[in-house]
N, C-alpha and C. Protein backbone atom coordinates (compact mmCIF):
# COMPACT_ATOMS: atom_id res chain seq x y z
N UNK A 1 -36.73 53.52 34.33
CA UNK A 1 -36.17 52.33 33.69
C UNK A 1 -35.84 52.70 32.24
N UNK A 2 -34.72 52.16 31.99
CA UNK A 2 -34.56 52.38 30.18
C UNK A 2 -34.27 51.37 29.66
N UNK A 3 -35.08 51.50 28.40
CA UNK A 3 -35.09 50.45 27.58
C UNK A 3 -33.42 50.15 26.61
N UNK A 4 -32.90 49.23 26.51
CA UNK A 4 -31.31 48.84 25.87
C UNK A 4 -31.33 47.70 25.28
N UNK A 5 -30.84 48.14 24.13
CA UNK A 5 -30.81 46.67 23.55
C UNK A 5 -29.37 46.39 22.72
N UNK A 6 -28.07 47.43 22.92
CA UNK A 6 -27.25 46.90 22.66
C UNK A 6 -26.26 47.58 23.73
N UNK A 7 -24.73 47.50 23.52
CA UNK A 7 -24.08 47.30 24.73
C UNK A 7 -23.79 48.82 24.76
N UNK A 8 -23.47 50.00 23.68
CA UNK A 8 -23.52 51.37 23.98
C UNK A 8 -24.90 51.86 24.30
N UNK A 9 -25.79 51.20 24.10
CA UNK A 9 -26.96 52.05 24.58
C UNK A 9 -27.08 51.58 26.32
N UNK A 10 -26.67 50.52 26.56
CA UNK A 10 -26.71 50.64 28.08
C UNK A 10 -25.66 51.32 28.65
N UNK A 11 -24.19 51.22 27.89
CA UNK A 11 -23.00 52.07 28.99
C UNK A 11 -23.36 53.58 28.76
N UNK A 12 -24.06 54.49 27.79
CA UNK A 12 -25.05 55.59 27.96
C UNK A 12 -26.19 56.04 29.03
N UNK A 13 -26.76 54.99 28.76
CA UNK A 13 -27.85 54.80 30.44
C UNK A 13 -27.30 54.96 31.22
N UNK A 14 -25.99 54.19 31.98
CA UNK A 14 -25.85 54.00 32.88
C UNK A 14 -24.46 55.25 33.22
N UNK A 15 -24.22 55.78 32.39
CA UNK A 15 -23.28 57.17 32.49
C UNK A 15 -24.56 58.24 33.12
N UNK A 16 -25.44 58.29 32.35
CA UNK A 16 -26.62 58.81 32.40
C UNK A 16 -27.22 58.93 33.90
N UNK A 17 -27.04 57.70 34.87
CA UNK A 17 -27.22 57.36 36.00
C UNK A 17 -28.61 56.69 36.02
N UNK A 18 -28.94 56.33 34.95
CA UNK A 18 -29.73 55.19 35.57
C UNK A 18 -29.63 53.67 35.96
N UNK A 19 -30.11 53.50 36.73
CA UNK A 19 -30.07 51.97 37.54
C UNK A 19 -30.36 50.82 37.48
N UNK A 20 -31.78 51.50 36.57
CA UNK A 20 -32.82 50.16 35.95
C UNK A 20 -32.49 50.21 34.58
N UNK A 21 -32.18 48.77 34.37
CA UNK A 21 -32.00 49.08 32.43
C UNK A 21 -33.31 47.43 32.49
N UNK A 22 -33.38 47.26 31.07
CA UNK A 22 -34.38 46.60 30.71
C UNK A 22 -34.17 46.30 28.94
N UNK A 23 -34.31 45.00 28.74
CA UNK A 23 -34.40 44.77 26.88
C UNK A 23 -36.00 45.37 26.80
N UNK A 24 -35.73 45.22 25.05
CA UNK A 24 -36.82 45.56 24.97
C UNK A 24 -37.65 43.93 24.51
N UNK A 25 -39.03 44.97 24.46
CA UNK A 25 -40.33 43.48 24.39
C UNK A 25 -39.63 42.57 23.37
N UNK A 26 -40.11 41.03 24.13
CA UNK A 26 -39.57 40.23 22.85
C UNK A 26 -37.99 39.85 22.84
N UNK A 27 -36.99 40.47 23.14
CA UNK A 27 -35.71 41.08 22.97
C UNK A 27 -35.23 39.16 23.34
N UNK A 28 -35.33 38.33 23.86
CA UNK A 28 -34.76 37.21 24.13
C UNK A 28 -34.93 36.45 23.00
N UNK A 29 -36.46 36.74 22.56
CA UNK A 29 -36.96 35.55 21.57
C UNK A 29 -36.25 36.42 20.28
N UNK A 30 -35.87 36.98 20.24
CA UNK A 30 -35.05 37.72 18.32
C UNK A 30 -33.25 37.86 19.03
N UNK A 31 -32.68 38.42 19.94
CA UNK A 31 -31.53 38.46 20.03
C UNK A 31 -30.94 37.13 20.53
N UNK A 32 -31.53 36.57 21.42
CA UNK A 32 -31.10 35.49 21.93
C UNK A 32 -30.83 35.69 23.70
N UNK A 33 -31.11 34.45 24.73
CA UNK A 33 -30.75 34.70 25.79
C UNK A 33 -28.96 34.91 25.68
N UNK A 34 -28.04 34.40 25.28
CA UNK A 34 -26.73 34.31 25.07
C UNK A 34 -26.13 35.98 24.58
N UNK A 35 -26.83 36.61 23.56
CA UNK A 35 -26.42 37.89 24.11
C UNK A 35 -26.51 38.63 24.98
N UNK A 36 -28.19 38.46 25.13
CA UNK A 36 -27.63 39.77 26.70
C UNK A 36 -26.79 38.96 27.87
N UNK A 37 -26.96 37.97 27.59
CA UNK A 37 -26.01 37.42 29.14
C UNK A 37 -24.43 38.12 28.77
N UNK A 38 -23.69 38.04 27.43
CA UNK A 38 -22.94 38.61 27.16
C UNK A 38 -22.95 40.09 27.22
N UNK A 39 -23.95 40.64 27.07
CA UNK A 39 -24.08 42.19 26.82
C UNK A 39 -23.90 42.75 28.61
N UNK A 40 -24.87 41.59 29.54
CA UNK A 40 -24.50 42.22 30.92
C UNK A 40 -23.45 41.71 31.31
N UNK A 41 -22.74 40.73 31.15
CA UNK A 41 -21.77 40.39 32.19
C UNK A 41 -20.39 41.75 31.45
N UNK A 42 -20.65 41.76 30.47
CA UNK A 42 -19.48 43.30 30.00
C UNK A 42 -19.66 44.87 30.85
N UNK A 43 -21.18 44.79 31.02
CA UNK A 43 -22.06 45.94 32.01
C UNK A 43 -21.38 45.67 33.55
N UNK A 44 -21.46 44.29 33.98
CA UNK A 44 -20.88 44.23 35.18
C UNK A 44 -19.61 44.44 35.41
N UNK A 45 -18.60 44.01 34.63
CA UNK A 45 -16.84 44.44 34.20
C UNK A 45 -16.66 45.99 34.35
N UNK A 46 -17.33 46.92 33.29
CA UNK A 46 -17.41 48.44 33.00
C UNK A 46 -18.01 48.85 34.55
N UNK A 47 -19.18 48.30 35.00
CA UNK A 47 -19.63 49.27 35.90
C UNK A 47 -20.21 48.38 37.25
N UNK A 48 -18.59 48.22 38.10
CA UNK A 48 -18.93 47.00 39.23
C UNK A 48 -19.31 47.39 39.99
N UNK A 49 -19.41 48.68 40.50
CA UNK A 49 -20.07 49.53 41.62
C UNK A 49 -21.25 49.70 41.53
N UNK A 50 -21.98 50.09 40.43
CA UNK A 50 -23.35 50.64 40.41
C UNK A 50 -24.47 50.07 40.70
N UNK A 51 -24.19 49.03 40.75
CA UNK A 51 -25.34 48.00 41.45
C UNK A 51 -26.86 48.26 40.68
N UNK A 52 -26.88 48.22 39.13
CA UNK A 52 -27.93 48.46 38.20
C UNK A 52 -28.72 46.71 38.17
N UNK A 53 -29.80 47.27 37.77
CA UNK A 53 -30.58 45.83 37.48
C UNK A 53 -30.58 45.78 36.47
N UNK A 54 -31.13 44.81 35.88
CA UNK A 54 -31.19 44.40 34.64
C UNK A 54 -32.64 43.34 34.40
N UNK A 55 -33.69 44.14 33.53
CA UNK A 55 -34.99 42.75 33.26
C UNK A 55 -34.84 42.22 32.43
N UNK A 56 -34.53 41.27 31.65
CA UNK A 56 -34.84 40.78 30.50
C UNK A 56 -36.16 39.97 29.82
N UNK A 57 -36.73 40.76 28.74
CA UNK A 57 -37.85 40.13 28.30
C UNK A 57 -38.16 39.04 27.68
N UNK A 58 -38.82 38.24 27.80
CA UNK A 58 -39.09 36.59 26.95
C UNK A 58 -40.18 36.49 26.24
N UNK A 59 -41.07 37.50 26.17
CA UNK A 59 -42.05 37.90 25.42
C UNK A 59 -43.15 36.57 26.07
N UNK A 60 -43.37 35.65 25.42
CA UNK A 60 -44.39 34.66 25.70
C UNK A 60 -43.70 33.33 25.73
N UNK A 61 -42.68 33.02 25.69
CA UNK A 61 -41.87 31.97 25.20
C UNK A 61 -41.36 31.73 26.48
N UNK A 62 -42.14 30.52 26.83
CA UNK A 62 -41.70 29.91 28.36
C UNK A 62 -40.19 29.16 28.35
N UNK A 63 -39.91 28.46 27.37
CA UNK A 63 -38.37 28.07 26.71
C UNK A 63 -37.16 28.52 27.10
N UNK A 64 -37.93 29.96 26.33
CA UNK A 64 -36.75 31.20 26.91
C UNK A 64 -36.19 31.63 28.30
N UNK A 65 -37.41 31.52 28.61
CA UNK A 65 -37.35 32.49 29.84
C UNK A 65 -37.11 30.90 31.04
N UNK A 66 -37.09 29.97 30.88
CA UNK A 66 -36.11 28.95 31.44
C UNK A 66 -34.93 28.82 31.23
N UNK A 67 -34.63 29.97 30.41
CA UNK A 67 -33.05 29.33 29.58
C UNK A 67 -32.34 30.92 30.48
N UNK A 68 -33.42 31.63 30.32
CA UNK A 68 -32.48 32.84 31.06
C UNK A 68 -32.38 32.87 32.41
N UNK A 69 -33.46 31.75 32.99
CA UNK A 69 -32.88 31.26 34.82
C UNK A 69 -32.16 30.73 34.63
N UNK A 70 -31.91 29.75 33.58
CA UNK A 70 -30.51 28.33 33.88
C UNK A 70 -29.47 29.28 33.87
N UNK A 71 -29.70 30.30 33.24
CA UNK A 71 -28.17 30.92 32.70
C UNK A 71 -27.66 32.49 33.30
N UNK A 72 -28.63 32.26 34.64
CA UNK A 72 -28.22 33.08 35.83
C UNK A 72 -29.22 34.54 35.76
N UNK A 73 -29.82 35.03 35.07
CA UNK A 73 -30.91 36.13 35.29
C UNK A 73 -31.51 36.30 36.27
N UNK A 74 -31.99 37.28 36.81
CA UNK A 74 -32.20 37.42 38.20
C UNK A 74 -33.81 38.41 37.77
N UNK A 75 -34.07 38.93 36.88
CA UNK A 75 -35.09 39.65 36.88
C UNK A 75 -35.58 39.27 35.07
N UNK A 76 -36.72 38.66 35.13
CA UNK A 76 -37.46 38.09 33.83
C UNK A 76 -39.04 38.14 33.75
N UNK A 77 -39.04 38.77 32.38
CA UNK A 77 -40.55 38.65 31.84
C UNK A 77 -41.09 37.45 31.38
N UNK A 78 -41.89 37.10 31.44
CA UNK A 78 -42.75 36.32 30.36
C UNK A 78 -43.96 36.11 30.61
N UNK A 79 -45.04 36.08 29.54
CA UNK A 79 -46.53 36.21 29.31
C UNK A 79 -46.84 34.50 29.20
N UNK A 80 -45.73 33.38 29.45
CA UNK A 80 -46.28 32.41 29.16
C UNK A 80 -47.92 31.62 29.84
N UNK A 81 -48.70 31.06 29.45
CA UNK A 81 -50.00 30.42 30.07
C UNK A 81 -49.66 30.18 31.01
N UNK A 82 -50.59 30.71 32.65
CA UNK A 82 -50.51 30.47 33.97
C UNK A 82 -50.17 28.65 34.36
N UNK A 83 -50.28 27.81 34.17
CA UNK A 83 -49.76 26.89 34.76
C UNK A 83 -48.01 26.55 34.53
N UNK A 84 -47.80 27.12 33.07
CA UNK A 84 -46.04 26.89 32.91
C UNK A 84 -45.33 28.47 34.10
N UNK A 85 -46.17 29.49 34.21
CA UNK A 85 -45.69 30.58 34.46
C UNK A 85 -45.48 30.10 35.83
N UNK A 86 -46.60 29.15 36.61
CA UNK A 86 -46.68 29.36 38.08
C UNK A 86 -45.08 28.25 38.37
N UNK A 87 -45.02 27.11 37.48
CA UNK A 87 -43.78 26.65 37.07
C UNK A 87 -42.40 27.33 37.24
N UNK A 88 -42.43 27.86 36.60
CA UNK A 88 -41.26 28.48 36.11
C UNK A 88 -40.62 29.96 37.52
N UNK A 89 -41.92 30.58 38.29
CA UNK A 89 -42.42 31.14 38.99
C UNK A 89 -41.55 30.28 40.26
N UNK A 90 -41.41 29.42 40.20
CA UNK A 90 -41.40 28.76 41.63
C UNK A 90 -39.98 28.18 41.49
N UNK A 91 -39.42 27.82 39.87
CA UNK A 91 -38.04 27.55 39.92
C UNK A 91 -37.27 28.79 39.92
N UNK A 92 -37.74 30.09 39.70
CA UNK A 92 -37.06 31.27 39.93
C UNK A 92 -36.81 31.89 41.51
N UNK A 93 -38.17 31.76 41.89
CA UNK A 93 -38.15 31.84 43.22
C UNK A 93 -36.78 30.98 44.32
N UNK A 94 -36.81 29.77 43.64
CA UNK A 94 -35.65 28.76 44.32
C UNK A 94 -33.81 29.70 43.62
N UNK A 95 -33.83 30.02 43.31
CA UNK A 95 -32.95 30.55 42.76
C UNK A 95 -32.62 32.25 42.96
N UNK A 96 -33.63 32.35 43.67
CA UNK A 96 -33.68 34.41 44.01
C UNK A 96 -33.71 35.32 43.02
N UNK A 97 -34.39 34.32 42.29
CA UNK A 97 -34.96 35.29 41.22
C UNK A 97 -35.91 35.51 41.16
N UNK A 98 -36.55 36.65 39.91
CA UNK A 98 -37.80 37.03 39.86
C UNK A 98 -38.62 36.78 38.67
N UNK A 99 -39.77 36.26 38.32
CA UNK A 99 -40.50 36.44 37.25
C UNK A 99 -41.54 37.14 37.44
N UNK A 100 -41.65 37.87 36.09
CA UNK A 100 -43.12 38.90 36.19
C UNK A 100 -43.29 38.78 35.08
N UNK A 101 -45.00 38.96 34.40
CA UNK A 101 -45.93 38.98 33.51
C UNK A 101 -45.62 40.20 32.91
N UNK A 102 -45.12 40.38 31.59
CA UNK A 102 -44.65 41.75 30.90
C UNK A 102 -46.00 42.87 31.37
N UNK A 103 -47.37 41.96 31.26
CA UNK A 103 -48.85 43.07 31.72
C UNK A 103 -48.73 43.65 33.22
N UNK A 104 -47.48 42.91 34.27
CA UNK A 104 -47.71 43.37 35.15
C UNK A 104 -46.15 44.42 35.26
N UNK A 105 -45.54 44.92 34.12
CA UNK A 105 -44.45 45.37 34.38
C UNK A 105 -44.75 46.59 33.53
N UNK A 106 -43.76 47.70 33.44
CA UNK A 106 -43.96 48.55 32.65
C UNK A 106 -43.51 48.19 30.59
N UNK A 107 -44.60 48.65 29.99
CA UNK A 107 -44.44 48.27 28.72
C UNK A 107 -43.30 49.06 27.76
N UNK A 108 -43.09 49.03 27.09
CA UNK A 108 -41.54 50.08 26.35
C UNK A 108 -41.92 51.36 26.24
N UNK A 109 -43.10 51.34 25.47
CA UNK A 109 -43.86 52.26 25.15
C UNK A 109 -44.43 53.19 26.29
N UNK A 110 -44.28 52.62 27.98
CA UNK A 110 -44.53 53.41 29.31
C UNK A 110 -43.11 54.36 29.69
N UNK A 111 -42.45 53.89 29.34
CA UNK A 111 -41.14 54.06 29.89
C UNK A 111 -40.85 55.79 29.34
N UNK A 112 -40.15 56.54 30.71
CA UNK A 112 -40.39 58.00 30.68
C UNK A 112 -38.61 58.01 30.17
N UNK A 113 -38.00 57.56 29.97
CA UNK A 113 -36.74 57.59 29.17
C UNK A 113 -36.85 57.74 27.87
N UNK A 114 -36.21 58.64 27.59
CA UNK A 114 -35.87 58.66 25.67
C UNK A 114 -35.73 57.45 25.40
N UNK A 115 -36.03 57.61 24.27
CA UNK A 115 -35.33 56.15 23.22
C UNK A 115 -33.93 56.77 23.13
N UNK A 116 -33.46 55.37 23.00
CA UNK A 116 -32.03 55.69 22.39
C UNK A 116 -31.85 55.80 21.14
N UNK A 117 -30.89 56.64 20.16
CA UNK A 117 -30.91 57.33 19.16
C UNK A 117 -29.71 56.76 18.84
N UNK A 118 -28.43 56.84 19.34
CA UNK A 118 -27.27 56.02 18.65
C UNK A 118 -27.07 54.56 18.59
């Protein structure tokens, strides 16, 4: 998985051939859900074949990470308190999406990809 947080560091990744891209921690609550939705739907235009995923992180901010199901995300973090999570958990589920607990995903700092440098 590699970590991306702007739109040349993912069309790099994904020249690169990787599949899994991922923001980094936090990355919803400081950039905004509205960019990466912009940053992937340009990823999907450039590269319609590759069939890459995409996680986006919400850090702890249950808000967020409702705003990135309304607004079509399919793979989302968030650490919010188990009763909003099991929530939010079950409106993703209705939608074929996924939520996971950033503790149960790999952390930035796990990730066997370089950082990106440009």
């Amino acid at each position: 998985m590699r970590v991306v947080n702007s739109l040349e560091n993912a069309r790099v990744a994904l020249t690169e051939g990787f599949t899994e891209l991922c923001s980094p921690p936090f990355a919803a609550c400081h950039a905004g859900v509205n960019y990466y939705s912009a940053l992937l739907a340009a990823l999907k235009r450039e590269f319609p074949a590759n069939g890459f995923t995409f996680t986006l992180c919400c850090g702890d901010d249950a808000a967020i990470a409702h705003d990135a199901l309304r607004l079509g995300f399919v793979h989302v973090l968030c650490d919010c308190e188990p009763r909003v999570f099991e929530q939010l958990a079950q409106i993703a589920a209705s939608q074929g999406a996924t939520l996971t607990r950033r503790s149960n995903a790999l952390d930035a700092t796990q990730h066997t990809a370089k950082p990106m440098t440009n």
